[in-house]
Protein backbone atom coordinates (compact mmCIF):
# COMPACT_ATOMS: atom_id res chain seq x y z
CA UNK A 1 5.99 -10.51 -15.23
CA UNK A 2 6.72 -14.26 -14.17
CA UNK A 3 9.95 -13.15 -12.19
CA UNK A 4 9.36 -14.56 -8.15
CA UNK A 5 8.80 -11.89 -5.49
CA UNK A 6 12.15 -13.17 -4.03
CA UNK A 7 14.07 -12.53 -6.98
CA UNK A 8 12.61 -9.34 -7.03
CA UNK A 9 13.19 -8.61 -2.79
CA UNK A 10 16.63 -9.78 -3.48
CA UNK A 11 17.31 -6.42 -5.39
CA UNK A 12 15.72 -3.94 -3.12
CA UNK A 13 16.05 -2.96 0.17
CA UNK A 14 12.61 -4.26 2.31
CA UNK A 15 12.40 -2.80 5.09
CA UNK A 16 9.37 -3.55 7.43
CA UNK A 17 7.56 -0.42 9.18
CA UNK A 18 5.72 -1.27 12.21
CA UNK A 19 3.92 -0.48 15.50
CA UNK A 20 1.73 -1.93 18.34
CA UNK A 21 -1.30 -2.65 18.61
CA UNK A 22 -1.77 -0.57 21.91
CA UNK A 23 -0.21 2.50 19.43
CA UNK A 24 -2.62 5.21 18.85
CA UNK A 25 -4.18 5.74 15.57
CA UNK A 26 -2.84 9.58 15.63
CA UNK A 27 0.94 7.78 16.38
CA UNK A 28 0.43 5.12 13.70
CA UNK A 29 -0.63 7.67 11.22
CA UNK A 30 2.06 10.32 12.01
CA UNK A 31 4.37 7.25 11.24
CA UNK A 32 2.90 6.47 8.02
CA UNK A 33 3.16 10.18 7.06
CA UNK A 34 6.99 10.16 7.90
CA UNK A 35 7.67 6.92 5.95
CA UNK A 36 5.46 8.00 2.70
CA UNK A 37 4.22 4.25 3.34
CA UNK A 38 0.16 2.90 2.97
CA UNK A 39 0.36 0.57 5.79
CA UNK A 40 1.95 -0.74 9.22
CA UNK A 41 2.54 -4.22 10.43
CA UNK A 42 1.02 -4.68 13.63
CA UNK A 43 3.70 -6.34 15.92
CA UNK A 44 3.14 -7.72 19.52
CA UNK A 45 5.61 -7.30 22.19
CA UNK A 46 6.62 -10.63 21.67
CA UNK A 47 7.07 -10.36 18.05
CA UNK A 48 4.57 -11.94 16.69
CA UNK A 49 1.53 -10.77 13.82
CA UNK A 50 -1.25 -9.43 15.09
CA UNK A 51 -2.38 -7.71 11.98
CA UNK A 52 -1.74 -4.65 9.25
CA UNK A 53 -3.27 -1.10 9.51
CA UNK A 54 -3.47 0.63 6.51
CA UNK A 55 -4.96 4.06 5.49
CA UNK A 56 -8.36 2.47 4.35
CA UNK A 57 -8.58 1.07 8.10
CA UNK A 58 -8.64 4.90 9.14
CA UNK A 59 -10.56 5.67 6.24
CA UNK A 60 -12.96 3.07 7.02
CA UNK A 61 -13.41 3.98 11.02
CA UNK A 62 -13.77 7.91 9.46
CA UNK A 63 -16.83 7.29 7.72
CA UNK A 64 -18.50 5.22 9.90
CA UNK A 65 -18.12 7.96 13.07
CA UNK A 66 -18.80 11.68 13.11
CA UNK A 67 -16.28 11.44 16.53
CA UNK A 68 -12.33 11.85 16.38
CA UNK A 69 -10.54 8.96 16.33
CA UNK A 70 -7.06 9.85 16.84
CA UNK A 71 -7.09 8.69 20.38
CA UNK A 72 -8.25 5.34 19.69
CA UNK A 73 -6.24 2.25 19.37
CA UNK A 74 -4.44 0.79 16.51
CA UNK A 75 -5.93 -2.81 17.84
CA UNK A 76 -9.24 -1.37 17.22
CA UNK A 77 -9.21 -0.54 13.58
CA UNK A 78 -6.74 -2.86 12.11
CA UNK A 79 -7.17 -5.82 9.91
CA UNK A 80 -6.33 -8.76 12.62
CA UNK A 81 -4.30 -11.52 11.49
CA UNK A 82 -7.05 -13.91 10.73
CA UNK A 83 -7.95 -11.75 8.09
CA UNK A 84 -4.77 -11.44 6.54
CA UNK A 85 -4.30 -12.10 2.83
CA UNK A 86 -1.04 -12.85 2.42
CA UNK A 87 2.18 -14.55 0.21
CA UNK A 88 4.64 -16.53 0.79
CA UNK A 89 7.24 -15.07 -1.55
CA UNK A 90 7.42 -17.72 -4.20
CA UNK A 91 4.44 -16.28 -6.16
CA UNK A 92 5.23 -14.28 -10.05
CA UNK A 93 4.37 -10.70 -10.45
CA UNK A 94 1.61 -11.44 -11.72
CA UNK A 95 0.06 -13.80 -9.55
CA UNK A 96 0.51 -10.91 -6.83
CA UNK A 97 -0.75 -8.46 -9.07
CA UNK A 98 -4.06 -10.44 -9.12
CA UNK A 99 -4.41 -11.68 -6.10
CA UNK A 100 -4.39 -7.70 -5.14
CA UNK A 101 -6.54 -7.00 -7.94
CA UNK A 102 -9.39 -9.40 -6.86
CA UNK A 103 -9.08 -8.93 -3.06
CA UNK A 104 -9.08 -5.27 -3.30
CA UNK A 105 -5.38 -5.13 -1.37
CA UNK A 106 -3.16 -2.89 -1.62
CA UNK A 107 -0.45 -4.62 0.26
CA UNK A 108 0.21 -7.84 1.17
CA UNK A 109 2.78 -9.39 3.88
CA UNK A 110 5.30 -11.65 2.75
CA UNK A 111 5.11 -14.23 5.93
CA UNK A 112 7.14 -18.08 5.64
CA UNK A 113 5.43 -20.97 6.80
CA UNK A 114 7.16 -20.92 10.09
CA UNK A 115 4.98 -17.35 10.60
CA UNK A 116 8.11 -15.16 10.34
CA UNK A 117 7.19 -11.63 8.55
CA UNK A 118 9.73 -11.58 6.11
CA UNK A 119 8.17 -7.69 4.06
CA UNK A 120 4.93 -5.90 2.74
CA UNK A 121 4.57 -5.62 -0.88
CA UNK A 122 2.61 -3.21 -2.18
CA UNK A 123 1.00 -2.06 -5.29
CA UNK A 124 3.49 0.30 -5.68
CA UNK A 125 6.53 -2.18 -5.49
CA UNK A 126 4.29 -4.02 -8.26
CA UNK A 127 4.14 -0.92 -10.13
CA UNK A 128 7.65 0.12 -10.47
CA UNK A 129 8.51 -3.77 -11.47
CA UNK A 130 5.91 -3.79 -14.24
CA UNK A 131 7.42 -0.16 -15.13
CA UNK A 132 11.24 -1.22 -15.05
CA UNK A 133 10.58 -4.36 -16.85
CA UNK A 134 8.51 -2.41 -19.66
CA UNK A 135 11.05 -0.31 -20.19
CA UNK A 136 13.84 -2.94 -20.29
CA UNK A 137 11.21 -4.73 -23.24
CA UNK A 138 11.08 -1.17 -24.76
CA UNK A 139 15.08 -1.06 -24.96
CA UNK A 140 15.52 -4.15 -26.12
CA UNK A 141 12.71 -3.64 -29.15
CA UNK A 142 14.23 -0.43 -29.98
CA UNK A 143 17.97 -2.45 -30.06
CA UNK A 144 16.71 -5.15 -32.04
CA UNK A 145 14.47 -2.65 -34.83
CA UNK A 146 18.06 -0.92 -35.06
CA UNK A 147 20.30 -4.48 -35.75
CA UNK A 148 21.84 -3.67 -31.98
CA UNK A 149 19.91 -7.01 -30.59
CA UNK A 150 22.16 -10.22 -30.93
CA UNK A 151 21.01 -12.66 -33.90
């Protein structure tokens, strides 16, 4: 639980969905549907951040209208880069795991201080680390109850 994100990105393949803002919600949605993913980086031509859309952001734009919104802009919805919460990549499992758990996130770009998007984590990456390293503790419990563990 105090491994680094990197050490943890180093091991997995990250690869970084993402669309414009200009993209329209029915687009960015059919994308997230393809990619089984919970959110989109929001990309300018140039390449740099504008923001993340995530399912709450359609959510969100749902419940406040009684109108369709599939025609509507990604730009429009989307968290915009000032309100970002994001990590650097140097932070422990668990310090992600909170920082999601108290700012009600579900994922969280990985951006160096130079601005570069680097990957999303999200609370499903956190998941399967928390489940892979309880089952590692599990095995090596089990090995040491039977006299397998090392002295």
């Amino acid at each position: 639980m105090n491994r680094k994100l990197e050490e943890v990105f180093q091991t997995r393949k990250n690869v970084i969905y993402s669309v414009t803002g200009d993209t329209t919600i029915k687009n960015a949605v059919d994308k997230l549907n393809i990619h089984n993913i919970g959110a989109l980086m929001v990309i300018s031509e140039n390449g740099s951040i504008e923001g993340i859309f995530t399912e709450r952001d359609v959510m969100k734009k749902l419940a406040a209208t009684n109108e369709l919104v599939g025609h509507l802009l990604v730009k429009d919805i989307m968290t915009k880069k000032e309100s970002l919460i994001i990590i650097n990549g140097d932070e422990s499992i668990a310090e992600i795991m909170d920082l999601m758990l108290t700012q009600k996130v579900r994922h969280l770009p990985i951006i160096d201080k130079a601005g570069v998007l680097h990957g999303v984590i999200a609370m499903r990456d956190v998941f399967k680390i928390l489940l892979k390293d309880a089952k590692r503790d599990t095995e090596d419990m089990k090995d040491y109850v039977m006299g397998k563990y090392p002295a």
